[in-house]
PDB file of N, CA and C in Angstrom:
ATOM      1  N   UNK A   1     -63.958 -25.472 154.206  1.00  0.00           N
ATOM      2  CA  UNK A   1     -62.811 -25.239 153.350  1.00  0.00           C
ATOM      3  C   UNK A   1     -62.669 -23.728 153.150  1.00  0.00           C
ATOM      4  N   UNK A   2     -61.227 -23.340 153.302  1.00  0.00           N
ATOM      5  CA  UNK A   2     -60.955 -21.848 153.241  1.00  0.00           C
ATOM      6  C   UNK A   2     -60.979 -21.031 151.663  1.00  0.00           C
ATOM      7  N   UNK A   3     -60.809 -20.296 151.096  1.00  0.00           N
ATOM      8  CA  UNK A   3     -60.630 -19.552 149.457  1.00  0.00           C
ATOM      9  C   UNK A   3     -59.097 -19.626 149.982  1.00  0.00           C
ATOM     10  N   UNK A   4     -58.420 -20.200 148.863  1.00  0.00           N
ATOM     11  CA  UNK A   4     -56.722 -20.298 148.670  1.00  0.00           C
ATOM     12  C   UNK A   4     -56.399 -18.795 148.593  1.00  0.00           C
ATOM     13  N   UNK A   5     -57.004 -17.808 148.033  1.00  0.00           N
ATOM     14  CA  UNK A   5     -56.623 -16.383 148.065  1.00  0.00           C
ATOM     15  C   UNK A   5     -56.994 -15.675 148.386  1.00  0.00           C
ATOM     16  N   UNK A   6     -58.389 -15.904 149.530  1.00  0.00           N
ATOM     17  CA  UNK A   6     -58.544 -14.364 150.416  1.00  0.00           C
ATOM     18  C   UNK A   6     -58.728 -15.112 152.100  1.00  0.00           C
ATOM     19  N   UNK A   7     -58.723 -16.675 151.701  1.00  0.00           N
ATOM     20  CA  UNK A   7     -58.989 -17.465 153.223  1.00  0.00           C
ATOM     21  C   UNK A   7     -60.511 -17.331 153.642  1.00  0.00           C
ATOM     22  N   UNK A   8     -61.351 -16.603 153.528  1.00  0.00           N
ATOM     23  CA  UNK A   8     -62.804 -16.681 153.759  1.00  0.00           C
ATOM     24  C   UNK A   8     -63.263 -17.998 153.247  1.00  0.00           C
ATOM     25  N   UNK A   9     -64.577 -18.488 153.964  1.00  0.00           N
ATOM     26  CA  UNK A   9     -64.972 -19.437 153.743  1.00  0.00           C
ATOM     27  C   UNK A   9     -65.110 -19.580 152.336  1.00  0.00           C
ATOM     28  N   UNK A  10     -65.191 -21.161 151.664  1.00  0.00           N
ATOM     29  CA  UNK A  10     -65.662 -20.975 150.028  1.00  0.00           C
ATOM     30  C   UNK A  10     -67.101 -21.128 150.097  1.00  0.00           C
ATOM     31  N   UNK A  11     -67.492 -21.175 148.674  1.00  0.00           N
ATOM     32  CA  UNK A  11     -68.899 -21.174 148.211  1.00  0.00           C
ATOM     33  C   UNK A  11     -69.031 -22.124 147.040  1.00  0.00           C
ATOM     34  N   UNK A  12     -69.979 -22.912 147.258  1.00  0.00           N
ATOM     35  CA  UNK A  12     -70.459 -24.001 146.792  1.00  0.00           C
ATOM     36  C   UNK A  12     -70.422 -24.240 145.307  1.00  0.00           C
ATOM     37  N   UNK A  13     -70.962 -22.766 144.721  1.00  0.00           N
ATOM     38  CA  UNK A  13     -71.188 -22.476 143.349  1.00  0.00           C
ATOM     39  C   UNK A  13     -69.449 -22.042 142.639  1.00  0.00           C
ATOM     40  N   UNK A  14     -68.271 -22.132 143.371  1.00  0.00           N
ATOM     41  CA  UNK A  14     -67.011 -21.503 143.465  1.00  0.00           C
ATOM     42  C   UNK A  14     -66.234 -22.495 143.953  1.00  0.00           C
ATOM     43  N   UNK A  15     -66.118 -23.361 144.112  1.00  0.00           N
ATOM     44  CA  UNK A  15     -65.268 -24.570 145.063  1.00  0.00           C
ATOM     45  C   UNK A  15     -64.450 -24.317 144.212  1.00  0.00           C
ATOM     46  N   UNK A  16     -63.081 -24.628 144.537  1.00  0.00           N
ATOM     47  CA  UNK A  16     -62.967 -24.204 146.138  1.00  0.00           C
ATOM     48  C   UNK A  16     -62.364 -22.862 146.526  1.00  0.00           C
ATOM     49  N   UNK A  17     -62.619 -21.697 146.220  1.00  0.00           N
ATOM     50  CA  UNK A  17     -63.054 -20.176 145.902  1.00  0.00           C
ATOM     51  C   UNK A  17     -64.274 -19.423 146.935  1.00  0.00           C
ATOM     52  N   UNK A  18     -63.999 -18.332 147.259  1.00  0.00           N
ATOM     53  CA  UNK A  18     -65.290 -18.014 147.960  1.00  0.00           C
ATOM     54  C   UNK A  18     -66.087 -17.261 147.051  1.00  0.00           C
ATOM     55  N   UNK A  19     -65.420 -16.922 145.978  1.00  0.00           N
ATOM     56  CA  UNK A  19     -66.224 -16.174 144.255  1.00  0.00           C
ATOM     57  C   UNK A  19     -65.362 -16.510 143.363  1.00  0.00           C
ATOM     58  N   UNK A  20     -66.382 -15.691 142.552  1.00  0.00           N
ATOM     59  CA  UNK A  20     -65.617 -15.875 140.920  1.00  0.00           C
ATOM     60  C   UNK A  20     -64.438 -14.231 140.951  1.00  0.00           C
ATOM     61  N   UNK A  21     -64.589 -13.485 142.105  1.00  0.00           N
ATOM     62  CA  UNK A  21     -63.530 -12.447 141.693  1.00  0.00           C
ATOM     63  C   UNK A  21     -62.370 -13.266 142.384  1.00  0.00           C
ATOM     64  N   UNK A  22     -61.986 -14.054 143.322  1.00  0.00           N
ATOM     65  CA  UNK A  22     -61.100 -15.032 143.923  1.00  0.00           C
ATOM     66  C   UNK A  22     -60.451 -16.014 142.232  1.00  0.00           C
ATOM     67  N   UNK A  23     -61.530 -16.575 141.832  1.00  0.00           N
ATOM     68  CA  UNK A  23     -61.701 -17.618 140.693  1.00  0.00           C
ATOM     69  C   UNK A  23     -60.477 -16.932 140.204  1.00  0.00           C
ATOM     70  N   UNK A  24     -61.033 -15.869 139.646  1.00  0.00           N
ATOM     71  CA  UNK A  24     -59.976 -14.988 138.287  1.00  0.00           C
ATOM     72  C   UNK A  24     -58.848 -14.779 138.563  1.00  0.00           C
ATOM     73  N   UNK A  25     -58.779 -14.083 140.019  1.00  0.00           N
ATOM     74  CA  UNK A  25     -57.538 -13.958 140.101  1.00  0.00           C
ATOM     75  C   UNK A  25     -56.751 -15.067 140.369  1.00  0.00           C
ATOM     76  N   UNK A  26     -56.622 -16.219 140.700  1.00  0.00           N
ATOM     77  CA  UNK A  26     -56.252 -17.499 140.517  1.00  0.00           C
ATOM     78  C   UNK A  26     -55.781 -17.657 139.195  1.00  0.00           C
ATOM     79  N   UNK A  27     -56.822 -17.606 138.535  1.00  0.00           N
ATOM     80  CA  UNK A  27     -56.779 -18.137 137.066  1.00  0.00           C
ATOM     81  C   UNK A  27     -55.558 -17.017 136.212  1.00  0.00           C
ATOM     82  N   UNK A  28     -55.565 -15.909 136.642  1.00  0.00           N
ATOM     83  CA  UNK A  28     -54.440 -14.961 136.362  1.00  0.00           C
ATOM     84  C   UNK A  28     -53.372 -15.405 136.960  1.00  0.00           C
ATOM     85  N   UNK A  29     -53.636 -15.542 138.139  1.00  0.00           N
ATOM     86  CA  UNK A  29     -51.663 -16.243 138.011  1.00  0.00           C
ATOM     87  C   UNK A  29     -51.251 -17.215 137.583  1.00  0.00           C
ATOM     88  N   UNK A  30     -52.260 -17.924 137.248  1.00  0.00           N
ATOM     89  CA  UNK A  30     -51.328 -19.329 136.216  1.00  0.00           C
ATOM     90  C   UNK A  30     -51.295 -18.759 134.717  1.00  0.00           C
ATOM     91  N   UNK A  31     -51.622 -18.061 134.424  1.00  0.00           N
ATOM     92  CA  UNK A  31     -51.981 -17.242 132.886  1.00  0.00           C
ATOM     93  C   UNK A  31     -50.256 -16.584 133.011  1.00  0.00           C
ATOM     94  N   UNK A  32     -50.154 -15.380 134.027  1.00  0.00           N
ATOM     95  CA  UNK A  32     -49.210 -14.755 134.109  1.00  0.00           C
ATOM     96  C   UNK A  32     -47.747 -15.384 134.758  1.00  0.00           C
ATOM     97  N   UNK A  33     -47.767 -16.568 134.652  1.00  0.00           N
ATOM     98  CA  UNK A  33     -46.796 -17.468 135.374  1.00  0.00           C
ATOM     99  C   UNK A  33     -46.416 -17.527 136.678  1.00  0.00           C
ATOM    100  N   UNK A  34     -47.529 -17.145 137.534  1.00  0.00           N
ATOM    101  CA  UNK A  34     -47.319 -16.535 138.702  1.00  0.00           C
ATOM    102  C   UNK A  34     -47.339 -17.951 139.213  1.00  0.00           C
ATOM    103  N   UNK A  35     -47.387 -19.462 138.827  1.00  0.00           N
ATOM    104  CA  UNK A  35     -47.448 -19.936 139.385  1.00  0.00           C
ATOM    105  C   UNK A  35     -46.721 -20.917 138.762  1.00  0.00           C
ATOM    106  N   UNK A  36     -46.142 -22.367 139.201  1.00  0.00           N
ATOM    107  CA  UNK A  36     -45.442 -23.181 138.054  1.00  0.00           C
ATOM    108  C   UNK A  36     -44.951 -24.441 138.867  1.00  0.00           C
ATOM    109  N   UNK A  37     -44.534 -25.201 137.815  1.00  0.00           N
ATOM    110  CA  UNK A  37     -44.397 -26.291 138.190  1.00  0.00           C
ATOM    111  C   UNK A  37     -43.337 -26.746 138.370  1.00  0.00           C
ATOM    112  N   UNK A  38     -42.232 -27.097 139.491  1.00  0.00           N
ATOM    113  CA  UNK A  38     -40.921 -27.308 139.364  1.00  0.00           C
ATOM    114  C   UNK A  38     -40.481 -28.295 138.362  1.00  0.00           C
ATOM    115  N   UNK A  39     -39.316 -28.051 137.779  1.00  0.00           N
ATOM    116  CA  UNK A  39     -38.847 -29.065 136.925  1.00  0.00           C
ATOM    117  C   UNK A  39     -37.319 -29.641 136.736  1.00  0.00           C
ATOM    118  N   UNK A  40     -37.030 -30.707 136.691  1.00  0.00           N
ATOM    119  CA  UNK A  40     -35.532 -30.923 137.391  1.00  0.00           C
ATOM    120  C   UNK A  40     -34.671 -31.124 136.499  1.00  0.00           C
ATOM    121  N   UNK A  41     -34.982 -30.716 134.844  1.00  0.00           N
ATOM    122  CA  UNK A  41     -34.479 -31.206 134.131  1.00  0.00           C
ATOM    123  C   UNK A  41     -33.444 -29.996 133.496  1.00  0.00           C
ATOM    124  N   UNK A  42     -32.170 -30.821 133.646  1.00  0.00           N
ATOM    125  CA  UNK A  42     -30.864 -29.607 133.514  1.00  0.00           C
ATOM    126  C   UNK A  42     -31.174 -28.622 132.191  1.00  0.00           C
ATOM    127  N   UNK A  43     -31.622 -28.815 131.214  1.00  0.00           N
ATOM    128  CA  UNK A  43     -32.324 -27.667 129.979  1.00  0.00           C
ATOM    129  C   UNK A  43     -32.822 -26.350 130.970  1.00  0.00           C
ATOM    130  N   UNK A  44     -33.810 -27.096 131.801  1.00  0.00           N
ATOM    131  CA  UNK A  44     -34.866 -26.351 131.926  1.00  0.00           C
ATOM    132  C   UNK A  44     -33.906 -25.076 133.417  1.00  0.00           C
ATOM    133  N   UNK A  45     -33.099 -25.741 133.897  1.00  0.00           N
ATOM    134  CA  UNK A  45     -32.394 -25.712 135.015  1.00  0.00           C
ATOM    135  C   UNK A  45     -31.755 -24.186 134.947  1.00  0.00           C
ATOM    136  N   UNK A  46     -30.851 -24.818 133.225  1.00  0.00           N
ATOM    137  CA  UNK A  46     -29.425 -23.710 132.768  1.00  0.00           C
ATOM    138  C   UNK A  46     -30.803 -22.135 132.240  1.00  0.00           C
ATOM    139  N   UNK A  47     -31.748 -22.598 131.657  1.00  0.00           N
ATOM    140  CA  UNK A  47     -32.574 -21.298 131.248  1.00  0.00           C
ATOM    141  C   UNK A  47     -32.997 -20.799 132.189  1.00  0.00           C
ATOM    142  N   UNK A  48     -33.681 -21.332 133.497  1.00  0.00           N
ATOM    143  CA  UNK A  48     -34.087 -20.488 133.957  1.00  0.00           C
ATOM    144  C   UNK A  48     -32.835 -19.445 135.023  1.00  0.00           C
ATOM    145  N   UNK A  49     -31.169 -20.287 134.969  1.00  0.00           N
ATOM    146  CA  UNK A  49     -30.050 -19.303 135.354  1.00  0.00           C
ATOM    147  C   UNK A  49     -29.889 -18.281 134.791  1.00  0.00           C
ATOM    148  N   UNK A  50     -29.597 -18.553 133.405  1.00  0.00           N
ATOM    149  CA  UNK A  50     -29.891 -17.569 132.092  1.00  0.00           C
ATOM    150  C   UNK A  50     -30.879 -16.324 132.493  1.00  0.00           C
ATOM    151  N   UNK A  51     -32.136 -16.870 132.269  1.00  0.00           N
ATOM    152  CA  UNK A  51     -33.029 -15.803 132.726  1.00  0.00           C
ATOM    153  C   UNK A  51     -33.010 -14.914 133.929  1.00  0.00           C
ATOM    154  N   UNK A  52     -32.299 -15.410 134.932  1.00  0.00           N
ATOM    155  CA  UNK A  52     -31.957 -14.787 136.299  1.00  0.00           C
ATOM    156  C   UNK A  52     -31.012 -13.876 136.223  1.00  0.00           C
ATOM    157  N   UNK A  53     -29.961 -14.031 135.703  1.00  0.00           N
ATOM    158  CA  UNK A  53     -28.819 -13.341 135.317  1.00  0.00           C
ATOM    159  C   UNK A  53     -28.988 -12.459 134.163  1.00  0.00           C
ATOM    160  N   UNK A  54     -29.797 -12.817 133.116  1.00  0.00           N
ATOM    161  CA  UNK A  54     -30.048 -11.693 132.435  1.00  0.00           C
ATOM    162  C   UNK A  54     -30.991 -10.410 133.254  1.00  0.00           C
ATOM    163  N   UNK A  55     -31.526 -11.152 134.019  1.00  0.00           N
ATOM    164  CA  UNK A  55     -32.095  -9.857 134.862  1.00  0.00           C
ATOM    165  C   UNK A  55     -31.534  -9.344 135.970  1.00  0.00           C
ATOM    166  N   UNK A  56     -30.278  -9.556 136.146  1.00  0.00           N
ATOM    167  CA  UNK A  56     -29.544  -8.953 137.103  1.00  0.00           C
ATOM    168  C   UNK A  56     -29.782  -9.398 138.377  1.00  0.00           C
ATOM    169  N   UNK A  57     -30.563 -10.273 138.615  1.00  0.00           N
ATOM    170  CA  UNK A  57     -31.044 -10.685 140.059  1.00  0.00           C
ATOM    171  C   UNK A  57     -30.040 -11.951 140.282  1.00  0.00           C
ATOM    172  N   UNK A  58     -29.785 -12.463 141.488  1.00  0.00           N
ATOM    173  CA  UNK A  58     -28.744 -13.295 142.093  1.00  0.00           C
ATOM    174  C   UNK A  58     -29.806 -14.370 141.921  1.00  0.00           C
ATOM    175  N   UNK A  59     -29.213 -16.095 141.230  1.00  0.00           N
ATOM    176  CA  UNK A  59     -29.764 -17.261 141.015  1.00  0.00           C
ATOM    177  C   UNK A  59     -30.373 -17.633 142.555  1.00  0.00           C
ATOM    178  N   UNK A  60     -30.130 -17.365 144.159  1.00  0.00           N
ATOM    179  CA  UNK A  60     -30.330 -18.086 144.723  1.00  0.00           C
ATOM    180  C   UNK A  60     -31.342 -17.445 145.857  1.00  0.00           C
TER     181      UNK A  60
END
């Protein structure tokens, strides 16, 4: 099995990670929203347009 964020083999004590500096940074992007869960529900839909457009960036 590969480390999801550097691809080197993992380590046993780290599954499925090849360390704990791999671990963290993982664990930082779900902290920092770097990562997420789609959601189909029109609330969630119109905010995150909102949020796009308030930042000047194009919805698509």
């Amino acid at each position: 099995m590969k480390c999801p964020i550097c691809h080197n083999p993992s380590a046993r004590e780290t599954r499925p990670f090849c360390s704990r500096r791999c671990a963290d940074i993982d664990l930082g992007k779900w902290l920092s929203d770097g990562y997420s869960v789609p959601s189909q529900e029109p609330e969630d839909i119109e905010q995150a347009l909102a949020e796009t457009e308030r930042q000047g960036r194009k919805p698509y």
